[in-house]
C-alpha atoms as a PDB file:
ATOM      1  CA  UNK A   1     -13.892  -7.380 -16.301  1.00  0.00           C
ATOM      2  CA  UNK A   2     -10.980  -4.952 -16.485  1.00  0.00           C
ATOM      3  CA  UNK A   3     -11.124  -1.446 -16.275  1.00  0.00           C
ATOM      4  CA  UNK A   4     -10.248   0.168 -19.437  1.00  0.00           C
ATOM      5  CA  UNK A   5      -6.965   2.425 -19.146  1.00  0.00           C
ATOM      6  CA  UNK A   6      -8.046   6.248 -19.010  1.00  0.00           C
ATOM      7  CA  UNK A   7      -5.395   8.393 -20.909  1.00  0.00           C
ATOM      8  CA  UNK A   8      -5.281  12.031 -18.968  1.00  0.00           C
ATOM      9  CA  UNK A   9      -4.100  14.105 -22.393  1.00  0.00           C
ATOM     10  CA  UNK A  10      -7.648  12.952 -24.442  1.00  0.00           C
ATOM     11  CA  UNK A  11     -11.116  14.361 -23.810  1.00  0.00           C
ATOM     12  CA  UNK A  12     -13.281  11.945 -21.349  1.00  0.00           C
ATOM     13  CA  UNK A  13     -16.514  10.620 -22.647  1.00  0.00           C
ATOM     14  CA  UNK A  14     -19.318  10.474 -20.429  1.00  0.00           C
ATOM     15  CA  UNK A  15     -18.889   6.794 -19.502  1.00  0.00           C
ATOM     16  CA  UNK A  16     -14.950   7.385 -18.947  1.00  0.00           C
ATOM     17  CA  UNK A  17     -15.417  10.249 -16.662  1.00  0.00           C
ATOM     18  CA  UNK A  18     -18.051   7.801 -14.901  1.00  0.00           C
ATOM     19  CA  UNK A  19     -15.367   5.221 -14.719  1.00  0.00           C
ATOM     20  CA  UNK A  20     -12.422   7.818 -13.682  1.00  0.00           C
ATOM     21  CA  UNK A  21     -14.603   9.816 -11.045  1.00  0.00           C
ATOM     22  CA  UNK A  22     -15.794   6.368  -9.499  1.00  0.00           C
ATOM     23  CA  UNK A  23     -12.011   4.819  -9.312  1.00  0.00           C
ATOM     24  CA  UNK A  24     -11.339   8.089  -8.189  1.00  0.00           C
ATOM     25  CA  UNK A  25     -13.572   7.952  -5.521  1.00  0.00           C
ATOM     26  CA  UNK A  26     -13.110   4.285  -4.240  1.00  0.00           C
ATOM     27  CA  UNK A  27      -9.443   5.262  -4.168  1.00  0.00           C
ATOM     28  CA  UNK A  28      -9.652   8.341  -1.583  1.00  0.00           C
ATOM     29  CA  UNK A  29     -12.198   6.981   0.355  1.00  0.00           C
ATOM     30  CA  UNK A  30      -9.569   3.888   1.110  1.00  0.00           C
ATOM     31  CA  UNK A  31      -6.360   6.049   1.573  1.00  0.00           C
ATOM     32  CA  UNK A  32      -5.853   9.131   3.858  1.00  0.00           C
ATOM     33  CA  UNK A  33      -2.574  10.124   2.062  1.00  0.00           C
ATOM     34  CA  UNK A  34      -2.421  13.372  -0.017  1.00  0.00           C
ATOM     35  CA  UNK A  35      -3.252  13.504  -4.057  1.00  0.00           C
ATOM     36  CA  UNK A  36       0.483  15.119  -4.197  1.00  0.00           C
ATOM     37  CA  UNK A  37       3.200  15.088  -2.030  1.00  0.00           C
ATOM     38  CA  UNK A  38       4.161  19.048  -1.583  1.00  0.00           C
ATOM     39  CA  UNK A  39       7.359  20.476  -0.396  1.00  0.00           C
ATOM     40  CA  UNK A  40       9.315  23.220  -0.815  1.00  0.00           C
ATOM     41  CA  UNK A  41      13.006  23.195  -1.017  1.00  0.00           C
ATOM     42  CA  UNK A  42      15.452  25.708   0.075  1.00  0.00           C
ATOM     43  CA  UNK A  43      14.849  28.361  -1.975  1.00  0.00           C
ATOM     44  CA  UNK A  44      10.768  28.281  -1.526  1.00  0.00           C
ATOM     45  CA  UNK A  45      10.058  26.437  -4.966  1.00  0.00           C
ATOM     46  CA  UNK A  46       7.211  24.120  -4.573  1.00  0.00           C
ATOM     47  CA  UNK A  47       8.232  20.421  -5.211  1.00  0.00           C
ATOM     48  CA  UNK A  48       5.586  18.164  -6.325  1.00  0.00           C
ATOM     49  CA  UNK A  49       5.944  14.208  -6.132  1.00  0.00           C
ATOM     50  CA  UNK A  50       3.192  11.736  -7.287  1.00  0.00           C
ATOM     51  CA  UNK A  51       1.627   9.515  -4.947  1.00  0.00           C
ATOM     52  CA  UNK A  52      -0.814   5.890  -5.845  1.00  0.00           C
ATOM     53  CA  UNK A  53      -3.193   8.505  -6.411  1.00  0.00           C
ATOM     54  CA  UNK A  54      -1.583  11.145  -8.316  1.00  0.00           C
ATOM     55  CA  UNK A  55      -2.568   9.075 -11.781  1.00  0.00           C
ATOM     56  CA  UNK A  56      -6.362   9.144 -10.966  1.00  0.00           C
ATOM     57  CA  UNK A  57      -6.001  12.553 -10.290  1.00  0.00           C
ATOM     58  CA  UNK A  58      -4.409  13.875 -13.575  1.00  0.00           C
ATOM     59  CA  UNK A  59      -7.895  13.186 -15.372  1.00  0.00           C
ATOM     60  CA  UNK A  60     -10.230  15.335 -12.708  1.00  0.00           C
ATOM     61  CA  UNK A  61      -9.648  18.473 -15.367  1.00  0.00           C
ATOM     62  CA  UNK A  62     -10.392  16.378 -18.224  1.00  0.00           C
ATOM     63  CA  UNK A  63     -14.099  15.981 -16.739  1.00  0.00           C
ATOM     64  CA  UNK A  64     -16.631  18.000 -18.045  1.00  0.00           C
ATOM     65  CA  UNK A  65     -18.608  20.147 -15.399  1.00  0.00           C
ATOM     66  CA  UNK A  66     -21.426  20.175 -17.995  1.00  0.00           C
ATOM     67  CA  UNK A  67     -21.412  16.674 -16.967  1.00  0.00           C
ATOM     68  CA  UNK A  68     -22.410  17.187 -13.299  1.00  0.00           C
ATOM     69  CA  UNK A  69     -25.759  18.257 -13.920  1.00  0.00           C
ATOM     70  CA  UNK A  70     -26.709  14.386 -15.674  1.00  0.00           C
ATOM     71  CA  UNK A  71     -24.692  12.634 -12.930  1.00  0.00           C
ATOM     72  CA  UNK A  72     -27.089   9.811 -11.554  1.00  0.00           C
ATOM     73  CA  UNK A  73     -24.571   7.903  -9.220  1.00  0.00           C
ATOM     74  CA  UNK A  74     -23.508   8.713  -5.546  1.00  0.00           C
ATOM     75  CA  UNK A  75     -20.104   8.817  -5.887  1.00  0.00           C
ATOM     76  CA  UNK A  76     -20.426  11.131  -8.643  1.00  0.00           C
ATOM     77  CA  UNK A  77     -22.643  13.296  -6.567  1.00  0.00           C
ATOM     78  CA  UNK A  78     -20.434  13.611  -3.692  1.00  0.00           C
ATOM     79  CA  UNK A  79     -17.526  14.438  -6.187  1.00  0.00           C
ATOM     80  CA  UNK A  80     -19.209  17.159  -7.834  1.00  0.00           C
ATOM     81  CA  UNK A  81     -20.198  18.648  -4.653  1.00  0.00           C
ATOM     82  CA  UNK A  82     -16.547  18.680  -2.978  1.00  0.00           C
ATOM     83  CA  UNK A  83     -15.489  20.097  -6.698  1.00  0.00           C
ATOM     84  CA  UNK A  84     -17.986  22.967  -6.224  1.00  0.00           C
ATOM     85  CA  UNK A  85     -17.263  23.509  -2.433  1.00  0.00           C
ATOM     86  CA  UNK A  86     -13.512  24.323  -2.231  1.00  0.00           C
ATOM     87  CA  UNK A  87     -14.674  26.349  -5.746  1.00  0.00           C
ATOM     88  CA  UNK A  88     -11.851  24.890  -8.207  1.00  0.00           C
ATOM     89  CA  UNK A  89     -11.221  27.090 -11.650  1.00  0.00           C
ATOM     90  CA  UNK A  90      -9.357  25.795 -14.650  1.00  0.00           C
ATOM     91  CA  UNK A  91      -6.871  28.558 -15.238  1.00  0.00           C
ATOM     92  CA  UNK A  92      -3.554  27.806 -17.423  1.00  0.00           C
ATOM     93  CA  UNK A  93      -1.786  26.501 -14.663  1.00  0.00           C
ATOM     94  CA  UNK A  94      -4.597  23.207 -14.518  1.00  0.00           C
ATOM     95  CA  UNK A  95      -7.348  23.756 -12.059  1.00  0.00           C
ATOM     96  CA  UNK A  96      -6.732  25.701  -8.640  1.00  0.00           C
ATOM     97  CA  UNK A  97      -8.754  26.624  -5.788  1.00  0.00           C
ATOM     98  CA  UNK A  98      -8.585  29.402  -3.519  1.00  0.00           C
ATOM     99  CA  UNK A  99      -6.162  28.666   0.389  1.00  0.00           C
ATOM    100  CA  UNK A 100      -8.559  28.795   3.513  1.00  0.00           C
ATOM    101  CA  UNK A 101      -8.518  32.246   3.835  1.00  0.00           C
ATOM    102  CA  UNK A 102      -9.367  33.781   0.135  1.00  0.00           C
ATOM    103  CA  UNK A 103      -6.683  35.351  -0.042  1.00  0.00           C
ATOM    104  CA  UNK A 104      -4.499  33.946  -3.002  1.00  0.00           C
ATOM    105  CA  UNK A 105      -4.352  30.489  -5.074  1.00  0.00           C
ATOM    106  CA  UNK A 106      -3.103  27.284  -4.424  1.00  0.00           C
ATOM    107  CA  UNK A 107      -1.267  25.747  -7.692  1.00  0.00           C
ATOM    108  CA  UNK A 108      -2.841  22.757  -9.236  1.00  0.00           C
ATOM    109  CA  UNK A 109      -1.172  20.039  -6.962  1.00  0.00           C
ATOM    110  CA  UNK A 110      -2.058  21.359  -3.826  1.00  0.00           C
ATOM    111  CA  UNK A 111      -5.962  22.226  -4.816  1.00  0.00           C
ATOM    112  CA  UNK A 112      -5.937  18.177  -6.036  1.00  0.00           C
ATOM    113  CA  UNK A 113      -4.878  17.713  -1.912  1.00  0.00           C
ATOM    114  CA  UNK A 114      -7.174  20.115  -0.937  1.00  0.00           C
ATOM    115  CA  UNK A 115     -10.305  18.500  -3.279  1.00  0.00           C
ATOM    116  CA  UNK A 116      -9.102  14.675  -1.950  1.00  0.00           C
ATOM    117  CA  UNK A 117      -9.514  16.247   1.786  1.00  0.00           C
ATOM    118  CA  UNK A 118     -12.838  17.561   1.160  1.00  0.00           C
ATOM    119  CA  UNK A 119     -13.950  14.074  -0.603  1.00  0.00           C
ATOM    120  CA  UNK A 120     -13.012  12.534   2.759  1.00  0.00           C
ATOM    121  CA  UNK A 121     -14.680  14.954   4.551  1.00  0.00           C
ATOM    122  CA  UNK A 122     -18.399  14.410   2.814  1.00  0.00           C
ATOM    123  CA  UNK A 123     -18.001  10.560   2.930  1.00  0.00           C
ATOM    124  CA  UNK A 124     -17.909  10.591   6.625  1.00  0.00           C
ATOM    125  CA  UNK A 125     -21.402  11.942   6.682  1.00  0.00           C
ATOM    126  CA  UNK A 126     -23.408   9.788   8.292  1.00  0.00           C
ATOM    127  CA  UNK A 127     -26.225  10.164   5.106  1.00  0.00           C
ATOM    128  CA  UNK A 128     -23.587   9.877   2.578  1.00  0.00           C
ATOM    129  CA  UNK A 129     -22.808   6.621   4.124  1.00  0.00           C
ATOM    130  CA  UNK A 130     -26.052   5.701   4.463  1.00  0.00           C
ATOM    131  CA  UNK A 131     -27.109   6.600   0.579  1.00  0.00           C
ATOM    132  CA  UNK A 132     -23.842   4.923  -0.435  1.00  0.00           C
ATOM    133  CA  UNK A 133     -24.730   1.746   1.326  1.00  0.00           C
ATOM    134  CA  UNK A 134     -28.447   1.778  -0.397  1.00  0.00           C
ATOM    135  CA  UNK A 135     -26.572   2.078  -3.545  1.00  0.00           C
ATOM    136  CA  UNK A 136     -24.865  -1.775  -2.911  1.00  0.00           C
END
């Protein structure tokens, strides 16, 4: 049974966000490539380009954190603990995270990297595995 398609400009019902967070998930934890591709060009401007998982990314600020504390699944666990980890804030720019050192923002593409890194990070604990694997 299909997927249904998850439009990043409406609000997310509980089941959707279910449904994006997991694709999200399955996604990252079968890629090692970046949310966003960042550059800057000559003059220091940050240039964003979309990768295959730019699109799943584009919902994560439609999800409602209120949502977090009634998440029963591991994937959605794991999600909302790399979320609160690297500390994202919605701010008008889309949600940002502080750099490694606290000492200034990252914009909105680069805290997606940053939050896709962190996913990969807590999957390769051995008991996320293992909890994962009861799960199946």
């Amino acid at each position: 049974m299909p997927l249904p398609y998850i439009d990043p400009r409406l609000p997310l019902s509980e089941s959707h966000a279910a449904i994006a967070i997991g694709r999200l998930m399955d996604a990252v934890a079968s890629t090692s490539g970046p949310a966003y591709l960042v550059t800057l060009d000559e003059l220091g401007d940050e240039q964003v380009r979309s990768t295959t998982l730019s699109m799943l990314f584009d919902c994560v600020p439609q999800i409602n954190e209120e949502y977090a504390n009634r998440c029963d699944d591991e994937h959605q666990e794991v999600f909302w603990m790399a979320y609160q980890e690297i500390g994202l804030e919605c701010s008008p720019l889309g949600l940002i995270c502080m750099n490694d050192m606290e000492t200034g923002y990252l914009s909105s593409a680069q805290s997606m990297n940053v939050l896709a890194d962190k996913i990969r990070l807590l999957l390769s604990y051995p008991e996320v595995e293992r909890s994962q694997n009861k799960a199946r």
